[in-house]
Protein backbone atom coordinates (compact mmCIF):
# COMPACT_ATOMS: atom_id res chain seq x y z
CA UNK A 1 0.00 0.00 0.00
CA UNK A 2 2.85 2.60 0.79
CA UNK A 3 4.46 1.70 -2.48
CA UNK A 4 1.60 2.93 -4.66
CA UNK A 5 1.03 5.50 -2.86
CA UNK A 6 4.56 6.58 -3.57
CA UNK A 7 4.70 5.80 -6.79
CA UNK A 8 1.45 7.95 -7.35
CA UNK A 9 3.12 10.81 -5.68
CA UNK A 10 6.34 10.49 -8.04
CA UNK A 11 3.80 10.26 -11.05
CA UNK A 12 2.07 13.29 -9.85
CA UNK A 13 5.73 15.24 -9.31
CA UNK A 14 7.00 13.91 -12.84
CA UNK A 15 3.86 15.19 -14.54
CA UNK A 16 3.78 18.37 -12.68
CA UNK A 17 7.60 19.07 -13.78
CA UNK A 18 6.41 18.70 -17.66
CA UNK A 19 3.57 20.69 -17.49
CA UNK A 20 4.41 23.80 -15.26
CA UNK A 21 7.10 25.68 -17.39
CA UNK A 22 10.01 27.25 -15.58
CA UNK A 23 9.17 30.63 -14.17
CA UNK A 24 11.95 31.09 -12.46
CA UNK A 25 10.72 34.55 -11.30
CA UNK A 26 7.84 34.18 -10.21
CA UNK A 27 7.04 35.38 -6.96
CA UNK A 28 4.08 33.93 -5.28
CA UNK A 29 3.82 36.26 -2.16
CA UNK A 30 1.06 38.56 -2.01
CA UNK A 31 1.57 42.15 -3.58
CA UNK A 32 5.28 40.81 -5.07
CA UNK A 33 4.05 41.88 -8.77
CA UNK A 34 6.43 43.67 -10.97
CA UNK A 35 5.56 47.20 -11.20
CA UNK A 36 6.93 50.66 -12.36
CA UNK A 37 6.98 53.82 -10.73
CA UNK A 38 6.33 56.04 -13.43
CA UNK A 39 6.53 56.22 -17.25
CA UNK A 40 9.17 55.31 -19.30
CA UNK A 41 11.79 57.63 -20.93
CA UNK A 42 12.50 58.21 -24.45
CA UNK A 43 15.09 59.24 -26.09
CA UNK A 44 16.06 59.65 -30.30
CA UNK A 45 18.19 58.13 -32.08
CA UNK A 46 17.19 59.13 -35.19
CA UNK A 47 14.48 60.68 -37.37
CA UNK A 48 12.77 57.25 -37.42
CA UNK A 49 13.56 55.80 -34.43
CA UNK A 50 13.63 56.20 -30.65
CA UNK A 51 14.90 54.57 -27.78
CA UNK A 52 12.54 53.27 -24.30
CA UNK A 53 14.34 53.17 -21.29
CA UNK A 54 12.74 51.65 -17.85
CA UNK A 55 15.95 51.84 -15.99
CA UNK A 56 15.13 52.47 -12.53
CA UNK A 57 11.64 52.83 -12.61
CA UNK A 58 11.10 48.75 -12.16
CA UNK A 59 9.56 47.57 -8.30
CA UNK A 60 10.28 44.21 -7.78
CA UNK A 61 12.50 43.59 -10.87
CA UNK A 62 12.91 40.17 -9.57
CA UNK A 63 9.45 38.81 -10.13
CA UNK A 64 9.94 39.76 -13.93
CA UNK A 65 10.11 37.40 -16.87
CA UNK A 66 10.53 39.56 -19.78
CA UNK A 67 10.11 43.08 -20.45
CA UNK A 68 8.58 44.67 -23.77
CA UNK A 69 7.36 47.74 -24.72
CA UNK A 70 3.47 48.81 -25.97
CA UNK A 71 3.22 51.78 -28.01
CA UNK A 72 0.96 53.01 -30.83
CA UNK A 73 0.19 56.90 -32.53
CA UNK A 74 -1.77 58.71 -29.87
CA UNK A 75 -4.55 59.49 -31.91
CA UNK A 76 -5.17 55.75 -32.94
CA UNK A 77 -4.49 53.64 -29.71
CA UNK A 78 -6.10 50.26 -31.63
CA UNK A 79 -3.18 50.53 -34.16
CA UNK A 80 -0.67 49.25 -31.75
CA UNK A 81 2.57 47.33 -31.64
CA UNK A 82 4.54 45.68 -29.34
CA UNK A 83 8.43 45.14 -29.74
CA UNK A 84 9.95 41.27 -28.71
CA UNK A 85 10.55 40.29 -25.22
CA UNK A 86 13.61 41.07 -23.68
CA UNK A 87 15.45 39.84 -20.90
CA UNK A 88 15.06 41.59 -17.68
CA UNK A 89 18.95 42.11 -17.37
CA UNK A 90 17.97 44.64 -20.43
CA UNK A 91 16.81 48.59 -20.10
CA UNK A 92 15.80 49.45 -22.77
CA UNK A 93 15.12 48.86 -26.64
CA UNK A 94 15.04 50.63 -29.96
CA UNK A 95 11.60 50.89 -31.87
CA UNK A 96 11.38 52.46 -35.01
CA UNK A 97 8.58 54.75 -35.59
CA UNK A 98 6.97 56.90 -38.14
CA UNK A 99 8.91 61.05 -37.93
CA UNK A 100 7.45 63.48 -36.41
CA UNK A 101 4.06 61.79 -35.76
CA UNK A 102 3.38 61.61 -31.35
CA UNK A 103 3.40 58.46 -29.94
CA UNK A 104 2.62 56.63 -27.07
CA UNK A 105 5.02 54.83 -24.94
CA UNK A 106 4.26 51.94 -22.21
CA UNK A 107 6.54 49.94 -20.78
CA UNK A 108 4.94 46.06 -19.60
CA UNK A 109 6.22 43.80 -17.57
CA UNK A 110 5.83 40.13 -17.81
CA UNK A 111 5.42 37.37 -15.39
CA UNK A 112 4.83 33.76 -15.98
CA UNK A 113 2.86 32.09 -13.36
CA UNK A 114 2.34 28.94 -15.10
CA UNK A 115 -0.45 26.71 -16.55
CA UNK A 116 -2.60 27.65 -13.03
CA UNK A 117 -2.13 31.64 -12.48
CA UNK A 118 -1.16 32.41 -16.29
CA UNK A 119 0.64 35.43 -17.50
CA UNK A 120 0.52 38.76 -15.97
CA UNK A 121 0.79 42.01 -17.77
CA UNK A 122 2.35 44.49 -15.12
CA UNK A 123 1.98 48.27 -17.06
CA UNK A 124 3.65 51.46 -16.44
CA UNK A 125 2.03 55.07 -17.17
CA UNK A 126 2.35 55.80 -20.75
CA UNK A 127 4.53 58.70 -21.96
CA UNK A 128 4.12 61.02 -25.36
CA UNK A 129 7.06 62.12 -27.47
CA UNK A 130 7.57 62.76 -31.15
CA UNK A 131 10.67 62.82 -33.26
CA UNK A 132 11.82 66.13 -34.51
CA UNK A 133 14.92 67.52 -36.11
CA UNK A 134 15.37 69.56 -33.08
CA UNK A 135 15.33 66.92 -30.86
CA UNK A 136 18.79 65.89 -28.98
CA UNK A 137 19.68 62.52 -30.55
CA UNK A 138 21.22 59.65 -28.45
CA UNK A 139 24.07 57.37 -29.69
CA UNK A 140 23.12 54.28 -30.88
CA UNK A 141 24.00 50.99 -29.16
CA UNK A 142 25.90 48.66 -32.07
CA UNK A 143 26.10 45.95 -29.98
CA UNK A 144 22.04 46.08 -29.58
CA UNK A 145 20.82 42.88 -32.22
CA UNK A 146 17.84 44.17 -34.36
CA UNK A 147 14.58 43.74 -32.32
CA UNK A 148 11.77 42.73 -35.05
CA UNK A 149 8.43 43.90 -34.04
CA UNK A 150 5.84 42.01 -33.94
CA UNK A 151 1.40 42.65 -33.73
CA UNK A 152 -0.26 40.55 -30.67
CA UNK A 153 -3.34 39.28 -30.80
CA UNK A 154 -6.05 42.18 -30.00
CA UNK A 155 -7.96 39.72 -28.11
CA UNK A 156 -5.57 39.13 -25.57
CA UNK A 157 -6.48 40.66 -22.81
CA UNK A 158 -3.68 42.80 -21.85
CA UNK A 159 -3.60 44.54 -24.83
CA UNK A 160 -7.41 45.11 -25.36
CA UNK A 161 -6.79 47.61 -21.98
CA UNK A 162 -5.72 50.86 -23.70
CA UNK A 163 -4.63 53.49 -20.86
CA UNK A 164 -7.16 55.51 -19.69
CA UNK A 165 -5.36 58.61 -20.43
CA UNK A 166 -5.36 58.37 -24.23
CA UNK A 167 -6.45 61.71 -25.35
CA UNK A 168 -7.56 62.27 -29.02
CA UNK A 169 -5.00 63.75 -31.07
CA UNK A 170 -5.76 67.28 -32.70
CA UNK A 171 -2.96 66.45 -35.37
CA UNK A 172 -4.49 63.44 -36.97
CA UNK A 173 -2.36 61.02 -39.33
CA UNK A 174 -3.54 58.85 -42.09
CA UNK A 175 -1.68 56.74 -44.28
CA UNK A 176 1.58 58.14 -42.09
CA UNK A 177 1.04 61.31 -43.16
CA UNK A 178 0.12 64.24 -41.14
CA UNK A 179 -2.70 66.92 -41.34
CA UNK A 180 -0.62 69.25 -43.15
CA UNK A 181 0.57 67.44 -45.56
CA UNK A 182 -2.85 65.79 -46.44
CA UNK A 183 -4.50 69.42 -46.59
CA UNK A 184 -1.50 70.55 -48.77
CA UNK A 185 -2.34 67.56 -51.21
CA UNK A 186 -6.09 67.97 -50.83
CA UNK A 187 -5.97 71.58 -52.22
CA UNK A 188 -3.23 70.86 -54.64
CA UNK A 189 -5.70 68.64 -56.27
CA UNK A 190 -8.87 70.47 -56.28
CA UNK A 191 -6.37 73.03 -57.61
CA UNK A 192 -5.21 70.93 -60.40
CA UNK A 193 -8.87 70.13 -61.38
CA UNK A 194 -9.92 73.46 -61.48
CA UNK A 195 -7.30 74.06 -64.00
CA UNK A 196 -8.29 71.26 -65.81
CA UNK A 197 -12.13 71.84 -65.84
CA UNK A 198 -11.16 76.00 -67.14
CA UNK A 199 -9.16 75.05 -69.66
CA UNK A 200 -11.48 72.26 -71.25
CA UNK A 201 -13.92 74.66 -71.12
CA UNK A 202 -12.43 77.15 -72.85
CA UNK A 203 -10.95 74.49 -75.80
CA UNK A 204 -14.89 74.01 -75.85
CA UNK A 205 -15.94 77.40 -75.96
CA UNK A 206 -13.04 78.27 -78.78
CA UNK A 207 -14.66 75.21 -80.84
CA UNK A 208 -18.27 76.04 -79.98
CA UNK A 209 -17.57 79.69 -81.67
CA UNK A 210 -15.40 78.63 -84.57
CA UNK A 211 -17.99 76.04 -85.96
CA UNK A 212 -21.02 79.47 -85.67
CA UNK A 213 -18.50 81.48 -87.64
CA UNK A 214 -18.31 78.64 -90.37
CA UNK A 215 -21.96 78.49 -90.14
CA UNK A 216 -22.41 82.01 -90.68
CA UNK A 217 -19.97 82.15 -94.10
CA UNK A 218 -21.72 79.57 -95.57
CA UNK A 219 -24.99 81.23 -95.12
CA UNK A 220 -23.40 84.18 -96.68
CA UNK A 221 -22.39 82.79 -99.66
CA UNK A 222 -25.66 80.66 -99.97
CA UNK A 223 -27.78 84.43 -100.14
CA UNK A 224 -24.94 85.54 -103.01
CA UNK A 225 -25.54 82.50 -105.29
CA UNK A 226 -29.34 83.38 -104.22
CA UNK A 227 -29.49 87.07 -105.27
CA UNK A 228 -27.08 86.23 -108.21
CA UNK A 229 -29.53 83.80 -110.00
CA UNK A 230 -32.49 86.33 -108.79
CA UNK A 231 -30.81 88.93 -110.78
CA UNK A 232 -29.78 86.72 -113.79
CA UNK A 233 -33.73 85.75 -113.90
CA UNK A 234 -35.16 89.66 -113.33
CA UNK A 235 -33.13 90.37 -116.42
CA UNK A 236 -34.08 87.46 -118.84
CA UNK A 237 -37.76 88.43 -117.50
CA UNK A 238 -36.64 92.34 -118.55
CA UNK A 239 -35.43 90.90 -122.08
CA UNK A 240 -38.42 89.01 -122.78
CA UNK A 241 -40.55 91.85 -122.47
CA UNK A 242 -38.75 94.61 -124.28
CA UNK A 243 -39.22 92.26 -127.41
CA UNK A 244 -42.40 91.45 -126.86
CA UNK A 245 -43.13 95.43 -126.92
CA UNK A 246 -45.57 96.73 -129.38
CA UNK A 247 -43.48 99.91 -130.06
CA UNK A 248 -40.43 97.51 -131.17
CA UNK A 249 -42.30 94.62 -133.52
CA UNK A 250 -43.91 98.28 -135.38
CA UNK A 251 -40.45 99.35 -135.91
């Protein structure tokens, strides 16, 4: 009887072992999460890229997995991305971006808790910034490997929660392109038709007047040949008569 039940209890650890992943930070006590204490910082690196830094903001670094950041335009918060894990030995990561267009930044924690508590999404504050050629630029870190970004799944839950304090953004992008620019091209076209439209109308008014001028000459020249032959017959009619005359044939 002892021996099954041991051998029921090693089953149960062996199975247990395969089906928990490691987690080796995991922290079970109570209120042990991995947090931040405020926003992240950015910095540029470029025109098209910026760097996230969480370096000293972490509580509880310890009972972190992997780190990655969340960020999207602030005027479209369902258009997000979120760059690769990283290892929690890391600070920061380079994300390129779209110039001069204000993004979001939010730094997430992650902690594994297994097949039982699942995955935790631990978020800091989100932070604004926007590339600019006035902007002090940071030097780049050539030992950094690329970090591909990936989309998650907007089902997850973690990601569905957009931060509260996502305002609507008064300079609105489409297509990567900003207000300005789409107002410059909007008026640049209506300009170009305009042009278009006057100029086909006056090809059509030029045409319009030529073929009444033709019209005209060859009404012209119809009355002529009409008044010629009207004269040519008055003076057969004249002849006829003057030798028909009375006073003639008694001569």
């Amino acid at each position: 009887m002892e021996r099954t039940d041991l051998s029921a209890l090693i089953f149960a650890l062996v199975i247990s072992s395969v089906l928990v992943p490691e987690s080796s930070a995991y922290c079970w006590q109570a209120g042990w999460n991995p947090g931040f204490k405020g926003p992240p910082t950015v910095h540029q690196v470029k025109i098209d890229k910026v760097r996230v830094s969480w370096k000293d903001i972490v509580k509880n670094r310890e009972c972190a997995d992997q780190f990655l950041v969340k960020y999207w335009p602030r005027n479209q918060p369902m258009q997000y991305q979120t760059t690769d894990l990283v290892m929690t030995s890391d600070d920061s990561i380079d994300i390129t971006v779209t110039p001069k267009i204000t993004y979001q930044f939010q730094a997430v924690a992650r902690e594994d808790k297994g097949v039982i508590g699942g995955i935790d999404w631990n978020k800091s504050p989100t932070v604004e910034f926007k590339t600019s050629t006035g902007n002090r630029v940071v030097a780049p870190e050539f030992n950094r490997p690329p970090e591909p970004v990936r989309k998650e799944d907007k089902s997850s839950d973690y990601l569905n929660d957009t931060s509260d304090d996502v305002d609507v953004e008064d300079e609105l992008t489409f297509a990567g392109m900003s207000v300005e620019i789409l107002v410059i091209v909007v008026i640049g076209g209506l300009l170009v038709l305009l042009i278009t439209v006057g100029v086909v109308y006056k090809l059509a008014c030029g045409r319009k007047k030529n073929l009444y001028d033709d019209e005209e000459d060859d009404d012209d020249e119809d009355d002529s040949d009409d008044d010629i032959e009207k004269k040519g017959a008055d003076k057969a009619d004249d002849d006829e008569a003057e030798s028909l005359s009375p006073e003639k044939n008694v001569a």
